[in-house]
N, C-alpha and C. Protein backbone atom coordinates (compact mmCIF):
# COMPACT_ATOMS: atom_id res chain seq x y z
N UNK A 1 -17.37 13.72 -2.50
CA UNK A 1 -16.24 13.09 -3.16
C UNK A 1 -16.62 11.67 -3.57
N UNK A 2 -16.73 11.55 -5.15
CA UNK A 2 -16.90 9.92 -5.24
C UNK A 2 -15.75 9.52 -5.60
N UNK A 3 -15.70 7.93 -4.76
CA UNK A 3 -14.52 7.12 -4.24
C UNK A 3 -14.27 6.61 -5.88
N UNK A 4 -12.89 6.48 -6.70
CA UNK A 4 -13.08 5.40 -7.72
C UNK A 4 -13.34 4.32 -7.92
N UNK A 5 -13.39 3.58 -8.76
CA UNK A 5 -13.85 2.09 -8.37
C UNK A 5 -12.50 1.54 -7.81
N UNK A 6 -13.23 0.66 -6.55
CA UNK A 6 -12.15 -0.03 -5.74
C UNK A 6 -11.14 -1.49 -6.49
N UNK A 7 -10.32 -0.94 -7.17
CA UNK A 7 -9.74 -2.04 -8.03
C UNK A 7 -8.46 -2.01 -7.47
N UNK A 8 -7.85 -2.80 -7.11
CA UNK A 8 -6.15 -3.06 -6.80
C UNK A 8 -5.32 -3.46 -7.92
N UNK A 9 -3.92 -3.24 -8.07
CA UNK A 9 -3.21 -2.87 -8.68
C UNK A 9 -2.98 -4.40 -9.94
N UNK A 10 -3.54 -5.04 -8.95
CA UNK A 10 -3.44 -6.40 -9.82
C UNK A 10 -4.94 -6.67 -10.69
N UNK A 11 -5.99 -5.70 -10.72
CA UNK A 11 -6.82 -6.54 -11.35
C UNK A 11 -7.86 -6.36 -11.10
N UNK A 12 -8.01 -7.13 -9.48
CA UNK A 12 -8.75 -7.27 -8.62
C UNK A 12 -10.04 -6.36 -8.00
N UNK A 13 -10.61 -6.91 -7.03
CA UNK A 13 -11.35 -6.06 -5.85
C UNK A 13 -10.12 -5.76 -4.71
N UNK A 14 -10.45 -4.94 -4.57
CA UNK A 14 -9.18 -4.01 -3.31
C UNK A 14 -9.96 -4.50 -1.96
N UNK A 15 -9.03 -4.98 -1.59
CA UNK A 15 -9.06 -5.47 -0.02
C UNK A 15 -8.85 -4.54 1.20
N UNK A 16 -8.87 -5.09 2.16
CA UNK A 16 -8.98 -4.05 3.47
C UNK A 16 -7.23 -3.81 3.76
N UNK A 17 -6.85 -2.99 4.14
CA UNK A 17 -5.47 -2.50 4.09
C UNK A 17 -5.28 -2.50 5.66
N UNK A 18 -5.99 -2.31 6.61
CA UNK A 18 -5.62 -1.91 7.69
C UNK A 18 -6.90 -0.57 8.47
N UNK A 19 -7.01 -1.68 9.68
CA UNK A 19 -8.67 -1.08 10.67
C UNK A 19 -7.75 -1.06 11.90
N UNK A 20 -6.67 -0.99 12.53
CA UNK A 20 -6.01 -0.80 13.69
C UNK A 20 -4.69 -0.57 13.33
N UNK A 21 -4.73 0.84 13.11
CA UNK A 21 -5.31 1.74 12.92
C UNK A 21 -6.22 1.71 12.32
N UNK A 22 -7.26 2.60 11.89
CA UNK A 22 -7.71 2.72 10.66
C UNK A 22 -7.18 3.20 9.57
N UNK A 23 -7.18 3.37 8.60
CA UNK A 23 -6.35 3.37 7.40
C UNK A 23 -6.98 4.25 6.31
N UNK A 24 -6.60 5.12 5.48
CA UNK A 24 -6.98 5.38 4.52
C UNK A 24 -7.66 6.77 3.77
N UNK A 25 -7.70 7.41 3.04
CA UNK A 25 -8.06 8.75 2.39
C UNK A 25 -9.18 8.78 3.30
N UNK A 26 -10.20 7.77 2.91
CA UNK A 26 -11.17 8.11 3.35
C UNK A 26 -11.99 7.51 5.06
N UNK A 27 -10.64 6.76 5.63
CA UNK A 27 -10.79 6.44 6.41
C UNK A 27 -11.57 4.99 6.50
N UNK A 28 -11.75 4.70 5.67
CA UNK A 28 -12.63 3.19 6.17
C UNK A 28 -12.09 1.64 5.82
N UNK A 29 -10.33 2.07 5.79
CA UNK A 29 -9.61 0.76 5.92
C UNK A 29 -8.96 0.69 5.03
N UNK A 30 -9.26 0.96 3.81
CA UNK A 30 -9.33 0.87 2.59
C UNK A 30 -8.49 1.81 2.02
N UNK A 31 -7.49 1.60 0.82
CA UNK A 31 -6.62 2.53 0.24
C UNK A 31 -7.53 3.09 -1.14
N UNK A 32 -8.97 3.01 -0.94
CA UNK A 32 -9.37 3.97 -1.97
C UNK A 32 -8.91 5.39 -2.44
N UNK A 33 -9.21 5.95 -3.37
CA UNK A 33 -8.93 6.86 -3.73
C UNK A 33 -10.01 7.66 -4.61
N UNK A 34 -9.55 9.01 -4.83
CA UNK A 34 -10.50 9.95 -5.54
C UNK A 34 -10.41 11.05 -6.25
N UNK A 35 -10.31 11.89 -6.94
CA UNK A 35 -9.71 12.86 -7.42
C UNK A 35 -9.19 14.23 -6.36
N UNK A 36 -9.85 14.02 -5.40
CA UNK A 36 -9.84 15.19 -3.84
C UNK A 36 -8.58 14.58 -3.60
N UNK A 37 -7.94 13.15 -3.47
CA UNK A 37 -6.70 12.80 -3.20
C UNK A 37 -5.61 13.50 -3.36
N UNK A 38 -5.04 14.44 -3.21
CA UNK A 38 -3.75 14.58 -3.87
C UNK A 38 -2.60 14.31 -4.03
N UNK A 39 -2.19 13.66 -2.44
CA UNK A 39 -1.03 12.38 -2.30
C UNK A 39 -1.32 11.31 -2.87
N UNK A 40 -2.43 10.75 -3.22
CA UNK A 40 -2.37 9.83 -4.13
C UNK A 40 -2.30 8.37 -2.95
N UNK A 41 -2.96 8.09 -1.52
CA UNK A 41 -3.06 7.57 -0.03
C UNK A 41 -2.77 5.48 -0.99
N UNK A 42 -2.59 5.07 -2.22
CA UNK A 42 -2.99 4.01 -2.72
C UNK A 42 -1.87 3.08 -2.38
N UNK A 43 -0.89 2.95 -1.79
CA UNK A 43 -0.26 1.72 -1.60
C UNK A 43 -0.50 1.45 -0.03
N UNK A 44 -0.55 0.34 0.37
CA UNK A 44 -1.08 -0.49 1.61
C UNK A 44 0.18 -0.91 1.48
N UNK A 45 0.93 0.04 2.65
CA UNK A 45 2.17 -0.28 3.25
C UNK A 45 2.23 -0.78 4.19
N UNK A 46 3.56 -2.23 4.60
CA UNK A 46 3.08 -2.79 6.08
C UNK A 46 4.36 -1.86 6.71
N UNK A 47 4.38 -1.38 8.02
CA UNK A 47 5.63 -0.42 8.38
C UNK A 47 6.56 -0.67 8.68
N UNK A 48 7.79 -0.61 8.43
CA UNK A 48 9.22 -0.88 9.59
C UNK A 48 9.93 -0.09 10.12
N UNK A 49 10.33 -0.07 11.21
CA UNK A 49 11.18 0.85 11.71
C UNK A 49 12.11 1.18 11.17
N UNK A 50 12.37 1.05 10.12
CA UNK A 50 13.54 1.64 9.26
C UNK A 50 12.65 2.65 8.17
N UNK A 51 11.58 2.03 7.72
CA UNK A 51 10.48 3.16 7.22
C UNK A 51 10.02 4.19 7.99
N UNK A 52 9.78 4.19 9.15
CA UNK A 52 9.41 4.84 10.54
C UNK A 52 9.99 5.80 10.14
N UNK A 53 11.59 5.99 10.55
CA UNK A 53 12.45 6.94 10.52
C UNK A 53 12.63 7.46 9.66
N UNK A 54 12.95 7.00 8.27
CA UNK A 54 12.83 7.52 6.82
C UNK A 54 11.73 8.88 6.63
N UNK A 55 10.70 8.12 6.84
CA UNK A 55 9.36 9.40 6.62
C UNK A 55 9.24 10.24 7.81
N UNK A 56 9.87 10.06 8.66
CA UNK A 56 10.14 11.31 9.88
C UNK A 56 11.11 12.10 9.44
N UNK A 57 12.26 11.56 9.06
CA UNK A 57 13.46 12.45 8.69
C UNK A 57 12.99 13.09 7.00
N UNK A 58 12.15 12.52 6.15
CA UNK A 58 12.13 13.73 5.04
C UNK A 58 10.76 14.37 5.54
N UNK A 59 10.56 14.37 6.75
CA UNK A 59 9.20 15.14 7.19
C UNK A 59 7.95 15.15 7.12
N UNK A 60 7.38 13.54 7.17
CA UNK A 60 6.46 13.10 8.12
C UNK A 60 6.30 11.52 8.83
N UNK A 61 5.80 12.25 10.22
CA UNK A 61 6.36 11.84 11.09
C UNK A 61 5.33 10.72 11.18
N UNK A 62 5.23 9.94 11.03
CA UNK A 62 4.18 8.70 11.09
C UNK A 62 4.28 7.97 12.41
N UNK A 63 5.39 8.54 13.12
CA UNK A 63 5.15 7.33 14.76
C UNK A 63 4.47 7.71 15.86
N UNK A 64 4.84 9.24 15.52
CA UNK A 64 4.55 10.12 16.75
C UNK A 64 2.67 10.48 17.03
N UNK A 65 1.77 9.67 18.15
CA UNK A 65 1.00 9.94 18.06
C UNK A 65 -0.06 11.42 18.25
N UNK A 66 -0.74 12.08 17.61
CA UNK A 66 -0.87 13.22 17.73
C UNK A 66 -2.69 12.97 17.81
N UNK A 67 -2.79 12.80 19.02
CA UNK A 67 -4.21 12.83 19.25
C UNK A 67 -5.42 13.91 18.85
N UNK A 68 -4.79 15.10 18.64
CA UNK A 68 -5.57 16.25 18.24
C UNK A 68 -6.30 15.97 16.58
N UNK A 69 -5.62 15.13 16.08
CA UNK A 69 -5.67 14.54 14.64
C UNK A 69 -6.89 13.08 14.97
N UNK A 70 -6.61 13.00 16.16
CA UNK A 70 -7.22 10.82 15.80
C UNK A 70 -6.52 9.95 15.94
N UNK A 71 -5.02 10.31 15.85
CA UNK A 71 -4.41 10.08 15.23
C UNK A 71 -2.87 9.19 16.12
N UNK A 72 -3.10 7.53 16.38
CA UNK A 72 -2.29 7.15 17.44
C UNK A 72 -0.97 6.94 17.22
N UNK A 73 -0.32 6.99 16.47
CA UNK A 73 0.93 6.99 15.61
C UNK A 73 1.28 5.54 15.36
N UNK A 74 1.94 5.42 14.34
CA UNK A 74 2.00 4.14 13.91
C UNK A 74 3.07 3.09 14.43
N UNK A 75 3.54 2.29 14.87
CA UNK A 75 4.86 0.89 14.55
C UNK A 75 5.15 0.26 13.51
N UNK A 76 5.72 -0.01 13.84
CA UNK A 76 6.52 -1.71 13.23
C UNK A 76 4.54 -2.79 12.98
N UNK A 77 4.88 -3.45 11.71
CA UNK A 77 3.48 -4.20 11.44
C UNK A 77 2.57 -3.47 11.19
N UNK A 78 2.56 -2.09 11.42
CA UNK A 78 0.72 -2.07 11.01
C UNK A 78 0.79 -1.53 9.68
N UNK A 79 -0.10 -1.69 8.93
CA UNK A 79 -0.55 -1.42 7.87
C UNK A 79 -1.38 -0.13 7.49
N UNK A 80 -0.47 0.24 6.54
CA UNK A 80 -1.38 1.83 6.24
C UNK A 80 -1.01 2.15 5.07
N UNK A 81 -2.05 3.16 4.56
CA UNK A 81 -1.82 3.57 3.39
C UNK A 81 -1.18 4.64 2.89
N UNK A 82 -0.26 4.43 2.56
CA UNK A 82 0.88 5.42 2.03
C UNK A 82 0.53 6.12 0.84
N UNK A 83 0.99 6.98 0.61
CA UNK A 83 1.55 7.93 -0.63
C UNK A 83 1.82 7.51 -1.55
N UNK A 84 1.52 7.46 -2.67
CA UNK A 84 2.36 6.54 -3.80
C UNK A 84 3.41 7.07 -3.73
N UNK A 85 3.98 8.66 -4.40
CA UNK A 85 5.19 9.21 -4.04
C UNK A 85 5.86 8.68 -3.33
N UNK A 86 5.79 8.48 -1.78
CA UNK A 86 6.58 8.93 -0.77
C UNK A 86 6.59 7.16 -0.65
N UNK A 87 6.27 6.07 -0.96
CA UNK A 87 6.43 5.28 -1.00
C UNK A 87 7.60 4.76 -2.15
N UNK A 88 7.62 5.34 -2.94
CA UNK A 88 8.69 5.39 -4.50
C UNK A 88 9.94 6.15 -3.99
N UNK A 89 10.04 6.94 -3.10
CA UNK A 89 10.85 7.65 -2.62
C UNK A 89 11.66 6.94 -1.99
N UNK A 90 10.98 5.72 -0.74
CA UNK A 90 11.57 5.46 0.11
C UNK A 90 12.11 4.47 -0.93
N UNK A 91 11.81 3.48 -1.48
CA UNK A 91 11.95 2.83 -2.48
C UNK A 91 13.41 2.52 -3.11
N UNK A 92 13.40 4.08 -3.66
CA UNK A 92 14.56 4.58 -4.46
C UNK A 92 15.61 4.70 -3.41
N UNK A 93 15.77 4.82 -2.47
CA UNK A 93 16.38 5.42 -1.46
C UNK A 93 16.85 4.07 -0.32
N UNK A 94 16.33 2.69 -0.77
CA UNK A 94 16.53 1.58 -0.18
C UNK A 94 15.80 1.13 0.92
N UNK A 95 14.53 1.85 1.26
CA UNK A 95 14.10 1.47 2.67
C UNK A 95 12.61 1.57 2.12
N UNK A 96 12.38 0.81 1.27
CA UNK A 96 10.97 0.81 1.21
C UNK A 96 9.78 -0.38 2.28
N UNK A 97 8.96 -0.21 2.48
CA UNK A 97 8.38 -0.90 3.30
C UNK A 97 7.78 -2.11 2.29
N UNK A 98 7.12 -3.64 2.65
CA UNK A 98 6.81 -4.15 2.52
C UNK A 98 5.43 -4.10 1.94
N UNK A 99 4.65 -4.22 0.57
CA UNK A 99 3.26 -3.70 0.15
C UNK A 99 2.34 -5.25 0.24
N UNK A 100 1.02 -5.03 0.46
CA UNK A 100 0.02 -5.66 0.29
C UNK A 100 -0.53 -5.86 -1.22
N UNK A 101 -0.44 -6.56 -2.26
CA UNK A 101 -0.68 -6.11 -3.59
C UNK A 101 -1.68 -5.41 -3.30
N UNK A 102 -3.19 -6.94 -2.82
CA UNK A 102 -4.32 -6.87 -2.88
C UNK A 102 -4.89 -5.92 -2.44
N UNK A 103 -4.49 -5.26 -1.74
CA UNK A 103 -5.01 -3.70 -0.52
C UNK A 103 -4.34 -2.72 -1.07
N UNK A 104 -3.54 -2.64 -2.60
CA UNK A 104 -3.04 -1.50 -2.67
C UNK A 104 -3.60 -0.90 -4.03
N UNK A 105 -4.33 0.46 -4.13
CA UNK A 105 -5.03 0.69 -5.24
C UNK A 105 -4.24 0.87 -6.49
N UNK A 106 -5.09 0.22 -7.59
CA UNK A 106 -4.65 0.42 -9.00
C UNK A 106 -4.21 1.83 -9.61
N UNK A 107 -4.88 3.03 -9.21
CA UNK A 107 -4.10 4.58 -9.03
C UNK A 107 -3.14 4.76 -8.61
N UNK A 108 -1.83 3.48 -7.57
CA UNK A 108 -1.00 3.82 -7.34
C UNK A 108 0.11 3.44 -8.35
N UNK A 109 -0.25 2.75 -9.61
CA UNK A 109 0.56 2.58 -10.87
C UNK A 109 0.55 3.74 -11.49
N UNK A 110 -0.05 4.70 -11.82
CA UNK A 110 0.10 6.35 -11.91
C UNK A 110 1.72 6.81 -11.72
N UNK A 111 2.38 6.09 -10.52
CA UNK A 111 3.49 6.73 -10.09
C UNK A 111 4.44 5.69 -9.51
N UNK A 112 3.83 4.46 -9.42
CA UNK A 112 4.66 3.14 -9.16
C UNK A 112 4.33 2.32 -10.04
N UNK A 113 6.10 2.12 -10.67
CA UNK A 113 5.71 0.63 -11.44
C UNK A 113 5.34 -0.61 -10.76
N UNK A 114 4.44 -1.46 -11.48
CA UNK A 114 4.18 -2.50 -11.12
C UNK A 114 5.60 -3.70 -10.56
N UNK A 115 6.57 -3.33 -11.28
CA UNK A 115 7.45 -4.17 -11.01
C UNK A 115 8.22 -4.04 -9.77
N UNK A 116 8.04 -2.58 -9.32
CA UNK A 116 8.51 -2.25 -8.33
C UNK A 116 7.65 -2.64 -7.07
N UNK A 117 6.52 -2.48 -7.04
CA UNK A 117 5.93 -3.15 -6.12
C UNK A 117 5.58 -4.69 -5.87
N UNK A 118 5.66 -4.84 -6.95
CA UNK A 118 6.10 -6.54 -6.94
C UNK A 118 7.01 -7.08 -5.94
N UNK A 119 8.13 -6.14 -6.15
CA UNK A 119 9.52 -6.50 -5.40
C UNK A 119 8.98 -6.43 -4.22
N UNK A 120 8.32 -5.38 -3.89
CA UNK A 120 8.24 -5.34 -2.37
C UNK A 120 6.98 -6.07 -1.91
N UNK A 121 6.41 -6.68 -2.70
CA UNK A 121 5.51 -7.34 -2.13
C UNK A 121 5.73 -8.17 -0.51
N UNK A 122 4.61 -8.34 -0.02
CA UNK A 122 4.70 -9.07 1.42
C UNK A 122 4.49 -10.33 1.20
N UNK A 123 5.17 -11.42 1.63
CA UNK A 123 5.43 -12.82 1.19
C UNK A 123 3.97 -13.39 2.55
């Protein structure tokens, strides 16, 4: 699988999104992406417990850790890379989480406007 070029949504070189957890399609922090993607892993979401619950209740469960996966479940603060979808979803729906521009890939304008993630940018 080759990774696309690592460009963030602004321009840029794409930054690290989150290593505690680790983060990412391909696992190495990073909200890269690739055509193997099919969720589309490009926005570097920071989490809230109001996001928590959101993506548990439309069915996935992001808190609950499931070790058989790697996989320690997430909180409140950490940073991960979301779905573009399911990030637009929560969005629309009023509970979107807080985005990283710089850590969030330019593939996630595909399905999020820029203006929208603007809004949610992390101050």
């Amino acid at each position: 699988m080759e990774k696309d070029d690592s460009v963030n949504v602004l321009g840029t070189p794409l930054t690290v999104c989150g290593t505690d957890p680790v983060t990412g399609f391909f696992r190495d922090g990073s909200c890269n992406t690739c055509a193997a993607d099919r969720g589309s892993h490009t926005v570097c979401a920071i989490m809230t417990a109001e996001f928590l619950a959101f993506s548990k209740y439309v069915g996935n469960d992001l808190s609950t850790p499931r070790p058989e996966f790697g996989f320690v479940g997430l909180k409140p603060g950490d940073a991960w890379c979301l779905c573009a979808g399911r990030f637009l979803q929560a969005h629309d729906d009023g509970c979107a989480p807080q985005v990283n521009l710089e850590a969030t890939h330019a593939r996630a304008l595909e399905i999020v406007p820029l203006e929208v993630l603007r809004a949610c940018a992390a101050h």
